[in-house]
N, C-alpha and C. Protein backbone atom coordinates (compact mmCIF):
# COMPACT_ATOMS: atom_id res chain seq x y z
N UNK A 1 0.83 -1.18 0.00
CA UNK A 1 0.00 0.00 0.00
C UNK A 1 0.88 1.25 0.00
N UNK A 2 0.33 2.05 -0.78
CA UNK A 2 1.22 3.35 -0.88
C UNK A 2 1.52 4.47 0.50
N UNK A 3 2.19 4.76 0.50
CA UNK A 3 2.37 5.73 1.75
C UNK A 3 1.62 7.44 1.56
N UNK A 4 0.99 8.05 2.43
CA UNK A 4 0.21 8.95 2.65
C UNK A 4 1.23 10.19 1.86
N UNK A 5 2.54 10.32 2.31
CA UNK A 5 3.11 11.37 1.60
C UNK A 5 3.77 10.61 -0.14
N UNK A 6 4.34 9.52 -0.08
CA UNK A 6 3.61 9.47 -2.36
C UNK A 6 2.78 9.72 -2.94
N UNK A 7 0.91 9.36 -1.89
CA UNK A 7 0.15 10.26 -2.94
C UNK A 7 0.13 11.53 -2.88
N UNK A 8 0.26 12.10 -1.97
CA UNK A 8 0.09 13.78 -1.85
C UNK A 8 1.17 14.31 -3.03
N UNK A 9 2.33 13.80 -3.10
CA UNK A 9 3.38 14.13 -3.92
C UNK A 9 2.34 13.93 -5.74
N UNK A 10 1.80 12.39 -5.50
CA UNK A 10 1.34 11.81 -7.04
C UNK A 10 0.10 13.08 -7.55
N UNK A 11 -0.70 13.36 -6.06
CA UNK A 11 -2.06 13.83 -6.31
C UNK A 11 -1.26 15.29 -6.45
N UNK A 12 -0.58 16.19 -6.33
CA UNK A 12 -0.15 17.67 -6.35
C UNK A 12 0.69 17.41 -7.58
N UNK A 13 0.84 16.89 -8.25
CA UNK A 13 2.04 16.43 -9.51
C UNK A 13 0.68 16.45 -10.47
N UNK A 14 0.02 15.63 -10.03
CA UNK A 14 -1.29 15.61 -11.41
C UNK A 14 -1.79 16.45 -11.64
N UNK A 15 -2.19 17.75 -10.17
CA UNK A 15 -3.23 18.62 -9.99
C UNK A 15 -2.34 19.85 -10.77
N UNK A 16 -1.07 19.98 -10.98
CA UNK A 16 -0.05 20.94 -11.26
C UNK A 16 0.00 20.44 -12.99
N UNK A 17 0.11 18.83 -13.18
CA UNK A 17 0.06 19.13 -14.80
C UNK A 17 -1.25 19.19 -15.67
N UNK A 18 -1.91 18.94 -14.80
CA UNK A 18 -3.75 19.25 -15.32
C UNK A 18 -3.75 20.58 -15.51
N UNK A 19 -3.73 21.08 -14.61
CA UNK A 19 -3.57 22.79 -14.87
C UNK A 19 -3.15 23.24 -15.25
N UNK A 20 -1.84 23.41 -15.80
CA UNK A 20 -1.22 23.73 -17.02
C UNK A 20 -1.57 23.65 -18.20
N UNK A 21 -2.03 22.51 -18.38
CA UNK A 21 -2.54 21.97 -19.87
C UNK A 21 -3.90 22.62 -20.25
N UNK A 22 -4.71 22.68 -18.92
CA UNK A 22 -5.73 23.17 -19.39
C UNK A 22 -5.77 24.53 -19.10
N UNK A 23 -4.51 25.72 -18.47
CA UNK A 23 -4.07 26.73 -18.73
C UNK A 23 -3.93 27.23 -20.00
N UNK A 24 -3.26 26.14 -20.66
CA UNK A 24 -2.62 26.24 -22.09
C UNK A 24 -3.69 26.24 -23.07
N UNK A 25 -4.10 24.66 -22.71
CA UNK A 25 -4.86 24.61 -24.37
C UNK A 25 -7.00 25.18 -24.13
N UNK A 26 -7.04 25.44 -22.92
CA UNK A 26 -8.81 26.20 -22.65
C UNK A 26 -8.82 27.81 -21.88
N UNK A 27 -7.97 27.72 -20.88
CA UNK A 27 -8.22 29.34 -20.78
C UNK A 27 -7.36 29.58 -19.60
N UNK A 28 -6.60 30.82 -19.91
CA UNK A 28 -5.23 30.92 -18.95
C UNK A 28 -5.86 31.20 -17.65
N UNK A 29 -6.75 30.98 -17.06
CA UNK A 29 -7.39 31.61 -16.10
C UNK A 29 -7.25 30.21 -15.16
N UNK A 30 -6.87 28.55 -15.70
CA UNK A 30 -6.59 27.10 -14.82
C UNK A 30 -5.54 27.85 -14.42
N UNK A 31 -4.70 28.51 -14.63
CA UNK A 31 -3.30 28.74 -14.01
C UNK A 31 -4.00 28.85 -12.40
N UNK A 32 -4.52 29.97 -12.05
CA UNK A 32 -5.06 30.13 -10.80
C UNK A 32 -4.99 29.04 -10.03
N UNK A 33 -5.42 27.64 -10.44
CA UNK A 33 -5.70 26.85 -9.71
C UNK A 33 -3.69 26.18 -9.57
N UNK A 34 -3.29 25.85 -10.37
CA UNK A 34 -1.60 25.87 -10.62
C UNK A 34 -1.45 26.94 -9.16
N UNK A 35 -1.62 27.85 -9.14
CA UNK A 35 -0.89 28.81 -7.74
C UNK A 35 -1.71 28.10 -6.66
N UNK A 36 -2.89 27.71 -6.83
CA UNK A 36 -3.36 27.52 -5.45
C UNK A 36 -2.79 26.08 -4.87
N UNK A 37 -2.58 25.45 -5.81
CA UNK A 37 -1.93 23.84 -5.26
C UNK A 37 -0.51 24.51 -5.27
N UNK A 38 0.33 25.75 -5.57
CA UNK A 38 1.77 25.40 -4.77
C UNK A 38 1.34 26.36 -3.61
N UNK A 39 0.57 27.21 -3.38
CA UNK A 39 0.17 28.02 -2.14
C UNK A 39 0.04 26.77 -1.03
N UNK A 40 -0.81 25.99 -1.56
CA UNK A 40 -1.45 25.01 -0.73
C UNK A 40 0.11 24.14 0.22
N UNK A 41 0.91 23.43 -0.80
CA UNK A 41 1.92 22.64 -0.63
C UNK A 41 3.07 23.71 0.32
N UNK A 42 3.28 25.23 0.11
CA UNK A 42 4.24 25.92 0.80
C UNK A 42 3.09 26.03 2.09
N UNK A 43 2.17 26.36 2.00
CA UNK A 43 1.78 26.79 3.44
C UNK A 43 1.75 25.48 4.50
N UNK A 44 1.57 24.45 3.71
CA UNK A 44 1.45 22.67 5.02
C UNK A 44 2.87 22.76 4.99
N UNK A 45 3.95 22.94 4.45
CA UNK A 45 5.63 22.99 5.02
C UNK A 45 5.58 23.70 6.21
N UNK A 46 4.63 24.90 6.62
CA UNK A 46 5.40 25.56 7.43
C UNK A 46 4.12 24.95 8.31
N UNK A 47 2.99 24.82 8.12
CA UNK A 47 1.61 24.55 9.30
C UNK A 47 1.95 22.50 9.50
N UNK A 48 2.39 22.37 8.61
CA UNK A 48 2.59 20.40 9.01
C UNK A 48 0.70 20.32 8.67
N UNK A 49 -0.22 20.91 8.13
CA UNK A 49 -1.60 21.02 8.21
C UNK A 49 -2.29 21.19 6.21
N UNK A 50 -2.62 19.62 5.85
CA UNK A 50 -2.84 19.61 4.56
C UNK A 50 -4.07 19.29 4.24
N UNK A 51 -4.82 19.76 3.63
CA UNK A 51 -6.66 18.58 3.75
C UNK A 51 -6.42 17.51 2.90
N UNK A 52 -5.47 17.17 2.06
CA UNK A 52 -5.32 15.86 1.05
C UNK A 52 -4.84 15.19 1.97
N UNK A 53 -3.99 15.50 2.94
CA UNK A 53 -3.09 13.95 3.58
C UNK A 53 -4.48 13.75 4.53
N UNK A 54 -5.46 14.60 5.38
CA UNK A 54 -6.48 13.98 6.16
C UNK A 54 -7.38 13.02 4.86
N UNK A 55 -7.87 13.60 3.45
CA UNK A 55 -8.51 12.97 2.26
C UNK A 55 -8.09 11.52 2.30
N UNK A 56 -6.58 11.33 2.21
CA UNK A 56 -5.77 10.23 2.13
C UNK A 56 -5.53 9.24 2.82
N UNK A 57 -5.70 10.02 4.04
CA UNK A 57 -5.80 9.00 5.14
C UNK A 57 -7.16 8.19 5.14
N UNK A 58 -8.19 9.06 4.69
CA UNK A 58 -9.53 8.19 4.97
C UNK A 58 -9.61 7.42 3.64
N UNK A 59 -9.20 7.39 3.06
CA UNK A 59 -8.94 6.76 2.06
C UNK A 59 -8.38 5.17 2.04
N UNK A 60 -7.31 5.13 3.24
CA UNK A 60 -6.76 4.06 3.72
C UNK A 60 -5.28 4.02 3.21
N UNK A 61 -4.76 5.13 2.77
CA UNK A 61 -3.17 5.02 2.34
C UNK A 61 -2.73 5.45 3.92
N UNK A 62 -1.44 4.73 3.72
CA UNK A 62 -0.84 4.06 5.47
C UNK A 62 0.36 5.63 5.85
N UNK A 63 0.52 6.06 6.77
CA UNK A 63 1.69 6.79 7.24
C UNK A 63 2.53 5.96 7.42
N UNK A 64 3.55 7.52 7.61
CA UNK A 64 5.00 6.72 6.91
C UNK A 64 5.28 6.65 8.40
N UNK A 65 6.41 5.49 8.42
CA UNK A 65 7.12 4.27 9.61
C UNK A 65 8.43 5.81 10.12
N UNK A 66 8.41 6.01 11.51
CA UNK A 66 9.36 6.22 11.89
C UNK A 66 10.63 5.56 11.42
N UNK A 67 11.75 6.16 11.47
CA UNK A 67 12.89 5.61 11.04
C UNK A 67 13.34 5.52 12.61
N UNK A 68 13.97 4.46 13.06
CA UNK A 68 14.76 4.46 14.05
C UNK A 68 15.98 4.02 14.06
């Protein structure tokens, strides 16, 4: 089973080239959404506070294993 921070990485990777494309080829105005998923990703660096990793979790993708 995948770990909670690969999809957040998989799901913000998709949500970033969706938006572009459809920046590009329907109306430059998807960009908006492009700023709001890296707004989104810089502000949980500094809060540790994301609504996809709670999404993810209920989802049933597993947190990641302490390293010891």
């Amino acid at each position: 089973m995948m770990t909670i921070n690969a999809g957040l990485r998989i799901v913000a990777g998709f949500f970033v080239m969706l938006s572009v494309a459809l920046g590009y080829f329907v109306n430059p105005a998807w960009f908006l959404f492009t700023a709001f998923v890296g707004l989104n990703l810089f502000q949980s660096g500094f809060t540790g506070w994301c609504p996809m990793v709670w999404f993810l979790g209920k989802l049933g993708f597993k947190k990641e294993c302490p390293v010891s």
